[in-house]
C-alpha atoms as a PDB file:
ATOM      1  CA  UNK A   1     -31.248  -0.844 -51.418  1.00  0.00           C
ATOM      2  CA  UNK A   2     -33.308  -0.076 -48.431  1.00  0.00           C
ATOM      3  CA  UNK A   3     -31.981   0.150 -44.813  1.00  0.00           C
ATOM      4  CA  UNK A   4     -32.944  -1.466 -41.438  1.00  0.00           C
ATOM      5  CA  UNK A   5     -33.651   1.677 -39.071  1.00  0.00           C
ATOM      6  CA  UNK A   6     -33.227   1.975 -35.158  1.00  0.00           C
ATOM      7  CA  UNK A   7     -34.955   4.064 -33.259  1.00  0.00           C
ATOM      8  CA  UNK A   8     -35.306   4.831 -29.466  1.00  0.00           C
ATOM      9  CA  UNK A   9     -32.150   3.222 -27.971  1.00  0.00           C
ATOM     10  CA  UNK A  10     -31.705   2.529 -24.324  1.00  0.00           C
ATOM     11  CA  UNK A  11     -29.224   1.113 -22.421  1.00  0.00           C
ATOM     12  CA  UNK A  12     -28.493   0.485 -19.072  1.00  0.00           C
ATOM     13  CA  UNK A  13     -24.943  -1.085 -17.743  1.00  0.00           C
ATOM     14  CA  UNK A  14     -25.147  -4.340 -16.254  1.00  0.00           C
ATOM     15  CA  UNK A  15     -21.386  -4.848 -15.539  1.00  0.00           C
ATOM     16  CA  UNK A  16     -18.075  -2.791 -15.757  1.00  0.00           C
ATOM     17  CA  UNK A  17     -15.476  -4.562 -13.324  1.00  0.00           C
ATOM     18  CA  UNK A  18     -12.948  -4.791 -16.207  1.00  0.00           C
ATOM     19  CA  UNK A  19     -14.697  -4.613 -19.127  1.00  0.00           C
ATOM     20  CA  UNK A  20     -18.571  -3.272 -19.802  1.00  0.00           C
ATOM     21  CA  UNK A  21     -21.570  -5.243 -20.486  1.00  0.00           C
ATOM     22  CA  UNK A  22     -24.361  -3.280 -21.570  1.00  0.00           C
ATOM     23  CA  UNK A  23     -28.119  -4.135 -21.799  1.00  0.00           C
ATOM     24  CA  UNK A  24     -29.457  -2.527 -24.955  1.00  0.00           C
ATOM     25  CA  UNK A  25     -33.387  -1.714 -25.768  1.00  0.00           C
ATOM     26  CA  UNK A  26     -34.092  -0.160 -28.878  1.00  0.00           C
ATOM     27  CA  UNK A  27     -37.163  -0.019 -31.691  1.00  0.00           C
ATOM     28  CA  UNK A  28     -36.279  -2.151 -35.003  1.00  0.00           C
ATOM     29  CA  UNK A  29     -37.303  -1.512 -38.607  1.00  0.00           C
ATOM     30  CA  UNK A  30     -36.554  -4.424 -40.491  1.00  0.00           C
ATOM     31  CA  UNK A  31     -35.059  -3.615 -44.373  1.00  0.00           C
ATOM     32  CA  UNK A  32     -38.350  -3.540 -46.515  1.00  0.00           C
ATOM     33  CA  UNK A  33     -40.714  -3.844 -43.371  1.00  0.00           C
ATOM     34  CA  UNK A  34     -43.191  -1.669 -42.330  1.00  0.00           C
ATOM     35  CA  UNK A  35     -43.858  -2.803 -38.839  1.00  0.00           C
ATOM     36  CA  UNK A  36     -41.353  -1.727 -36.025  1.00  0.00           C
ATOM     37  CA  UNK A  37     -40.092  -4.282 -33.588  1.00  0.00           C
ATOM     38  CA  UNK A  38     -38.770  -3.483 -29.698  1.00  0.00           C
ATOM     39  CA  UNK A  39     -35.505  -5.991 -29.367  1.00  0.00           C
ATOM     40  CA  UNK A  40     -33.508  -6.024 -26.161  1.00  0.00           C
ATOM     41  CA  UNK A  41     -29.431  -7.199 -26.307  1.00  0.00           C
ATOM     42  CA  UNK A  42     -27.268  -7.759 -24.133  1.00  0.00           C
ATOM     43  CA  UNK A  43     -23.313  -6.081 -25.957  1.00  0.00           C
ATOM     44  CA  UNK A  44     -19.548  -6.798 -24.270  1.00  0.00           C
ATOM     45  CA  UNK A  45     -17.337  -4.063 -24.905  1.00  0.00           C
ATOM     46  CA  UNK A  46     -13.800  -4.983 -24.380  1.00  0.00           C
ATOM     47  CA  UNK A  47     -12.297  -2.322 -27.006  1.00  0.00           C
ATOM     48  CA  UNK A  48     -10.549  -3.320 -30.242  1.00  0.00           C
ATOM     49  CA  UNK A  49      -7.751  -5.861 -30.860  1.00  0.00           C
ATOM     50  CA  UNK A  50      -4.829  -6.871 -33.383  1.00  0.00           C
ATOM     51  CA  UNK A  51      -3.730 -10.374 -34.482  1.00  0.00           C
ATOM     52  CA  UNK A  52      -0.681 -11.535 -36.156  1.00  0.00           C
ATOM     53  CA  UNK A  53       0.765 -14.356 -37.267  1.00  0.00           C
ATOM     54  CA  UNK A  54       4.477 -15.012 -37.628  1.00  0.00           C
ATOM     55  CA  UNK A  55       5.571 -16.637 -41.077  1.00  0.00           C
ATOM     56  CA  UNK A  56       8.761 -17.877 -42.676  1.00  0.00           C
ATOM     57  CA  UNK A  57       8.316 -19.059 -46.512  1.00  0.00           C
ATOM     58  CA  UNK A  58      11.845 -20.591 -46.675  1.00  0.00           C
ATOM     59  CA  UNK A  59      11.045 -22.893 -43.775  1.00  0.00           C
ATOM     60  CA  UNK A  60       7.422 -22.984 -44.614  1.00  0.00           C
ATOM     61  CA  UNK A  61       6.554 -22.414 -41.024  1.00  0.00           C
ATOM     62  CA  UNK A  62       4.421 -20.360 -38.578  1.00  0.00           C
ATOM     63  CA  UNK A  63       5.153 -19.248 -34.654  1.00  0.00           C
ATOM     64  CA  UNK A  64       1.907 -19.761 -32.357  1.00  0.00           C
ATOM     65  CA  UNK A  65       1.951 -19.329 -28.860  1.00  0.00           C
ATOM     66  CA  UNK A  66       0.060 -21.827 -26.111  1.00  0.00           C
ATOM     67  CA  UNK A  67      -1.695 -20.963 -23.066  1.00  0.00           C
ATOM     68  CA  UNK A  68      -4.586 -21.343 -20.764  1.00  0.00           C
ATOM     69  CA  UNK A  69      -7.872 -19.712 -21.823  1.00  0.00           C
ATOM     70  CA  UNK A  70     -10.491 -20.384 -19.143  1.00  0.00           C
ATOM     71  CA  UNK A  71     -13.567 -19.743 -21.900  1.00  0.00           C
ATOM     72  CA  UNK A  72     -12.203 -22.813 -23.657  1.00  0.00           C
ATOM     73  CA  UNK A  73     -11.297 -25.028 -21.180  1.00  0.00           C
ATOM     74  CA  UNK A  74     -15.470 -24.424 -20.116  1.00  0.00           C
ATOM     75  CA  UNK A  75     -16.667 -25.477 -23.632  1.00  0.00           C
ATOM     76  CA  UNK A  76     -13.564 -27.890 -24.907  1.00  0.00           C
ATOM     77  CA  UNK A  77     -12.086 -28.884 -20.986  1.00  0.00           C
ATOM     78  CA  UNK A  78      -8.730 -28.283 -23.251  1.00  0.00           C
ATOM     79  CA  UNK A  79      -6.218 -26.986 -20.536  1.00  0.00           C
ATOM     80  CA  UNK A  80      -4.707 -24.237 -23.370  1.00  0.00           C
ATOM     81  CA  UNK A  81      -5.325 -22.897 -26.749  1.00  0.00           C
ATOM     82  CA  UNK A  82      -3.158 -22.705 -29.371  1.00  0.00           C
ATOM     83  CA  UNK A  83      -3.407 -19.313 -31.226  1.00  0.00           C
ATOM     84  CA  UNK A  84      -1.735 -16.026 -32.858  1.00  0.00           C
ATOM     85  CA  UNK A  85      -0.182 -13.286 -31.010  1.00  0.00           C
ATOM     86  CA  UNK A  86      -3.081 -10.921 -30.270  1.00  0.00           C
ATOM     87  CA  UNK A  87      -3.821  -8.384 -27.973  1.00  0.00           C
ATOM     88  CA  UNK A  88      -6.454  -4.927 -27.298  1.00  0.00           C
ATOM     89  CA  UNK A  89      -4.816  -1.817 -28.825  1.00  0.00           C
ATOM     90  CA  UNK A  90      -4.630   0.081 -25.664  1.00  0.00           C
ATOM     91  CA  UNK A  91      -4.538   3.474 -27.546  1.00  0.00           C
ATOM     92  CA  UNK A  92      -2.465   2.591 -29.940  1.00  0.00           C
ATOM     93  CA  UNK A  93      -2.683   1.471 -33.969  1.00  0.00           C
ATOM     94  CA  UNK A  94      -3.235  -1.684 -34.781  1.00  0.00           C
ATOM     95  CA  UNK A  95       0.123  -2.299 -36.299  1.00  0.00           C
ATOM     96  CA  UNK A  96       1.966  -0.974 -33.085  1.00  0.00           C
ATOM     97  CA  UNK A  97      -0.065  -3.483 -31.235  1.00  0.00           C
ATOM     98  CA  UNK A  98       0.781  -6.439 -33.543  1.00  0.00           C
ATOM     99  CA  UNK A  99       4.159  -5.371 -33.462  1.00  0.00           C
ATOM    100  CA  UNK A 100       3.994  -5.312 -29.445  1.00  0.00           C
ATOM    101  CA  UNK A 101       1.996  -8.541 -29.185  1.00  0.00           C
ATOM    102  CA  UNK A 102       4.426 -10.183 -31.189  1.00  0.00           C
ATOM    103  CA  UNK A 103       7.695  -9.264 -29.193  1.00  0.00           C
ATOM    104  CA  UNK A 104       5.695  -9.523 -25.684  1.00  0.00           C
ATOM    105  CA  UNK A 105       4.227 -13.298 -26.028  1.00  0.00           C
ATOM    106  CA  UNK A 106       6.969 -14.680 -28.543  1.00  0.00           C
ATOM    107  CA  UNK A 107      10.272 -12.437 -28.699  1.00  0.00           C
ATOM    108  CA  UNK A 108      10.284 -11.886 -32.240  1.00  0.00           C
ATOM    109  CA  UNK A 109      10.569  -8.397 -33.008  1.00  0.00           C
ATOM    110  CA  UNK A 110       8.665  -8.206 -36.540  1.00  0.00           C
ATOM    111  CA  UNK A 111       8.279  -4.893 -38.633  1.00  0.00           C
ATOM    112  CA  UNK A 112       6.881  -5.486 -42.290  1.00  0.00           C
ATOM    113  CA  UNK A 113       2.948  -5.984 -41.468  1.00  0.00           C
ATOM    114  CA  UNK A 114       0.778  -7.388 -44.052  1.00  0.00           C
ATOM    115  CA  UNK A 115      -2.732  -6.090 -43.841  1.00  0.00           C
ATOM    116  CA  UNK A 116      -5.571  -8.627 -44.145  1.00  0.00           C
ATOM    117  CA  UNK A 117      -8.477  -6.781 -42.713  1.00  0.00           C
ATOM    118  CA  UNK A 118     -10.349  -6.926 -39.916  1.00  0.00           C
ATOM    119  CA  UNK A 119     -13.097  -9.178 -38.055  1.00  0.00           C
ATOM    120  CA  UNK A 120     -15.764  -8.910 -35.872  1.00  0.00           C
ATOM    121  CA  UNK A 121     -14.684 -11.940 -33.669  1.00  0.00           C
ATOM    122  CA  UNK A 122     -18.653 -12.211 -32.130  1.00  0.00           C
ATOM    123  CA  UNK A 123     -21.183  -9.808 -33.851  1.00  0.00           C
ATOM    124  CA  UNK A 124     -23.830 -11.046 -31.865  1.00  0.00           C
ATOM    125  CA  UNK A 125     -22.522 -10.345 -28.438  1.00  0.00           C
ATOM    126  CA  UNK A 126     -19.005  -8.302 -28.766  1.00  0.00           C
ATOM    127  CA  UNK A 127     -18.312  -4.917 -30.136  1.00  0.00           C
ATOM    128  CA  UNK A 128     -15.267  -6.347 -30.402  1.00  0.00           C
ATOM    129  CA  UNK A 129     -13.463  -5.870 -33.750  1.00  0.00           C
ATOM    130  CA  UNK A 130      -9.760  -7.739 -34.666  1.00  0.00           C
ATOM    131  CA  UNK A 131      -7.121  -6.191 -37.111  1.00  0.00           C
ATOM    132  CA  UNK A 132      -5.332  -9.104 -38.586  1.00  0.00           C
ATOM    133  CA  UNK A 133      -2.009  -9.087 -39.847  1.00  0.00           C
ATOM    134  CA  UNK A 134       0.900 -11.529 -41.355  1.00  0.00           C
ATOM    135  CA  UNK A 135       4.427 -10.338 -40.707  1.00  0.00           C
ATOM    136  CA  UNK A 136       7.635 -12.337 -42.233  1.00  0.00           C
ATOM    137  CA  UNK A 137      10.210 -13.817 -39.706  1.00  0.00           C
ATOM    138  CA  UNK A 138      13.448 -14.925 -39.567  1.00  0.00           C
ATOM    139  CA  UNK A 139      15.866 -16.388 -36.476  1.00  0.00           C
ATOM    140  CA  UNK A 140      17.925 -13.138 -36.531  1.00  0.00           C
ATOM    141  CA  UNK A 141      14.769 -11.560 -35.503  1.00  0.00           C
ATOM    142  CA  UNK A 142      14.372 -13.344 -32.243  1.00  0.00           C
ATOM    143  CA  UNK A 143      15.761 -11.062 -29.569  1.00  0.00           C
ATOM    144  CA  UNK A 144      13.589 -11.634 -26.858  1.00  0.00           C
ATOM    145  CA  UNK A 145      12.285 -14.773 -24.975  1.00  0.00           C
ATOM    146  CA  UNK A 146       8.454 -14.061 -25.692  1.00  0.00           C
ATOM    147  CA  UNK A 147       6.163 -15.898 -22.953  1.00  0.00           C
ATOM    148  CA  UNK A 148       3.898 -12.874 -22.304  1.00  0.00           C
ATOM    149  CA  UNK A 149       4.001 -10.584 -19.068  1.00  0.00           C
ATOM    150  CA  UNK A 150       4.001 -11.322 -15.616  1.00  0.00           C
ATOM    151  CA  UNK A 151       1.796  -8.683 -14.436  1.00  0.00           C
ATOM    152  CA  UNK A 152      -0.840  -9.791 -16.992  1.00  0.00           C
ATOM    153  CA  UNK A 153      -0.337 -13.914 -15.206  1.00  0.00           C
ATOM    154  CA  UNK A 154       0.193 -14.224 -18.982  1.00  0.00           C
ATOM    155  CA  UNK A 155       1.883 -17.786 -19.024  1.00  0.00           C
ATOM    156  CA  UNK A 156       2.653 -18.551 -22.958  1.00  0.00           C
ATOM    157  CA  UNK A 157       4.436 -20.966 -24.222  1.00  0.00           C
ATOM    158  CA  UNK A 158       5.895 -20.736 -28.129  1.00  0.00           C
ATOM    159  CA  UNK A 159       5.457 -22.969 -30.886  1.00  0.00           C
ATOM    160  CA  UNK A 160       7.347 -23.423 -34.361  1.00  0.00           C
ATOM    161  CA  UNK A 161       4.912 -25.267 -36.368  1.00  0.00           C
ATOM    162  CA  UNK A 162       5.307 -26.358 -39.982  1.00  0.00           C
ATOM    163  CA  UNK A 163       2.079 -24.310 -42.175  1.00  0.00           C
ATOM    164  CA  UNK A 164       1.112 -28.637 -42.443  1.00  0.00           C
ATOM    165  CA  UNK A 165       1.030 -29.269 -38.913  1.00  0.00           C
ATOM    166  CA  UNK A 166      -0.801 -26.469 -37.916  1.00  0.00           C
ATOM    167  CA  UNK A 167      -3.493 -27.217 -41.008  1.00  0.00           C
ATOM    168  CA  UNK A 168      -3.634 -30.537 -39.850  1.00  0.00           C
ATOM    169  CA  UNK A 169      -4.603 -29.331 -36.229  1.00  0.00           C
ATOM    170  CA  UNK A 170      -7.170 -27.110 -37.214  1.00  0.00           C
ATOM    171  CA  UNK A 171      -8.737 -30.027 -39.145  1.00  0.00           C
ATOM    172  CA  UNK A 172      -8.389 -32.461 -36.039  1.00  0.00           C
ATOM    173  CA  UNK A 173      -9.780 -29.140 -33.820  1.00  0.00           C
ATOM    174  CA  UNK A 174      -6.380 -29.056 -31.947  1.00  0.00           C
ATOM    175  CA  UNK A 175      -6.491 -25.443 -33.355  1.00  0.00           C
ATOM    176  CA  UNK A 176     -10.184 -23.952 -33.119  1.00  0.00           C
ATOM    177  CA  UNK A 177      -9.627 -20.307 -32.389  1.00  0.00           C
ATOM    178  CA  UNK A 178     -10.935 -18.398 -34.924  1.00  0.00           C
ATOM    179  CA  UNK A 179      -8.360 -15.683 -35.849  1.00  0.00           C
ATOM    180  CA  UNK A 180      -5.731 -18.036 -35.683  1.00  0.00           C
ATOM    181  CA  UNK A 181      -7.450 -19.992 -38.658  1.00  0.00           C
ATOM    182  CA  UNK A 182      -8.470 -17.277 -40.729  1.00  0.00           C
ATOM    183  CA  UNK A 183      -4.380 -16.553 -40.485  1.00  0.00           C
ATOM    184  CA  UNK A 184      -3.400 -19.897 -41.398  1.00  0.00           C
ATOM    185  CA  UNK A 185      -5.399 -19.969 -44.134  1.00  0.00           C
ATOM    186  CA  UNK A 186      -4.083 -16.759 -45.521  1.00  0.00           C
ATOM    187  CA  UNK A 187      -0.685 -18.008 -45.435  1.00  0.00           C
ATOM    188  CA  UNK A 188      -1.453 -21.425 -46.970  1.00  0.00           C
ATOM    189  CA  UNK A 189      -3.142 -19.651 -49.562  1.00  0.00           C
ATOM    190  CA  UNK A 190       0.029 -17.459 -50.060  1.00  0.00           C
ATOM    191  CA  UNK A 191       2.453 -20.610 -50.196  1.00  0.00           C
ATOM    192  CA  UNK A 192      -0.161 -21.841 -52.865  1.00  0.00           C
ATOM    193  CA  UNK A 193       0.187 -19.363 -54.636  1.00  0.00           C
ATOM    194  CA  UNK A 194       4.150 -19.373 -54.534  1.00  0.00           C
ATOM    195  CA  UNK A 195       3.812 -22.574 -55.100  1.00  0.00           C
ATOM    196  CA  UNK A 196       5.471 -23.715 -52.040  1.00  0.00           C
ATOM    197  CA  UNK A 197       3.198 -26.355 -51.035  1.00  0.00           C
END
């Protein structure tokens, strides 16, 4: 199978007061073309992240956490969004930072991971790639009282959703963060398969 090729790349920084935004200019070969194309991109680079999602089959419910996100209150004027712990690795793996997510924004303090790959959140824009993970939960597990940190103005509120509920909110758009439904629907797809629901 033939290969797109890139030649000549360019790039100058536009912005780096917390994160970097990078204008790229490089020379494109399309697969199976012959003629080369000059395309110009603008790329946010905000590191990698982890995401996980906090399940109990028992109970047949999930823990989310609430809280403002200024990106969606410009598109959706929604005051907070409803998603799964997640957070940048910071140097460290991705379970280590699903593990720390978890404890920091909802005070569970998880340990069996379940792998289910990893996203690119916005290939178009972001370099930005998620690791996304289910871990099991159970109230003897909650040791903490979650909400995020303080010096991070992180202001997160927890929610114990029935796997329904939270289905029914991603249908109705209650729920439209993207990791957070990929996650749900692994989990429904897990009680299907259990034969839970």
């Amino acid at each position: 199978m033939a290969k797109s090729q890139i030649k000549n790349e360019q790039s100058r920084i536009l912005s780096d007061k917390k994160y970097t935004l990078r204008e790229y200019t490089f020379d494109f070969l399309p697969a199976n073309q012959t003629k080369w194309e000059t395309h110009t991109r603008e790329v946010f680079d905000r590191g990698h992240a982890a995401a996980v999602l906090l399940y109990n089959s028992a109970k047949n419910t999930v823990v989310l956490t609430e809280q403002f996100r200024y990106p969606v209150y410009l598109v959706n004027k929604q005051d907070t969004s409803i998603e799964v712990c997640a957070g940048l690795l910071d140097g460290d793996s991705p379970e280590a930072c699903a593990i720390r997510e978890a404890y920091e924004e909802t005070g569970y303090k998880v340990s069996n991971l379940e792998a289910m790959g990893a996203v690119f959140t916005s290939p178009g824009v972001l370099t930005e790639k998620i690791h996304l993970f289910l871990a099991a939960y159970d109230e003897t597990m909650s040791v903490g009282s979650g909400g995020g940190l303080e010096e991070e103005q992180e202001h997160i509120n927890v929610l114990e959703l029935s796997v329904d509920r939270a289905m029914k909110m991603v249908e109705s758009g209650e729920i439209c963060d993207a990791k957070t439904v990929l996650l749900l629907q692994a989990v429904q797809r897990k009680n299907t398969q259990k034969g839970i629901l």
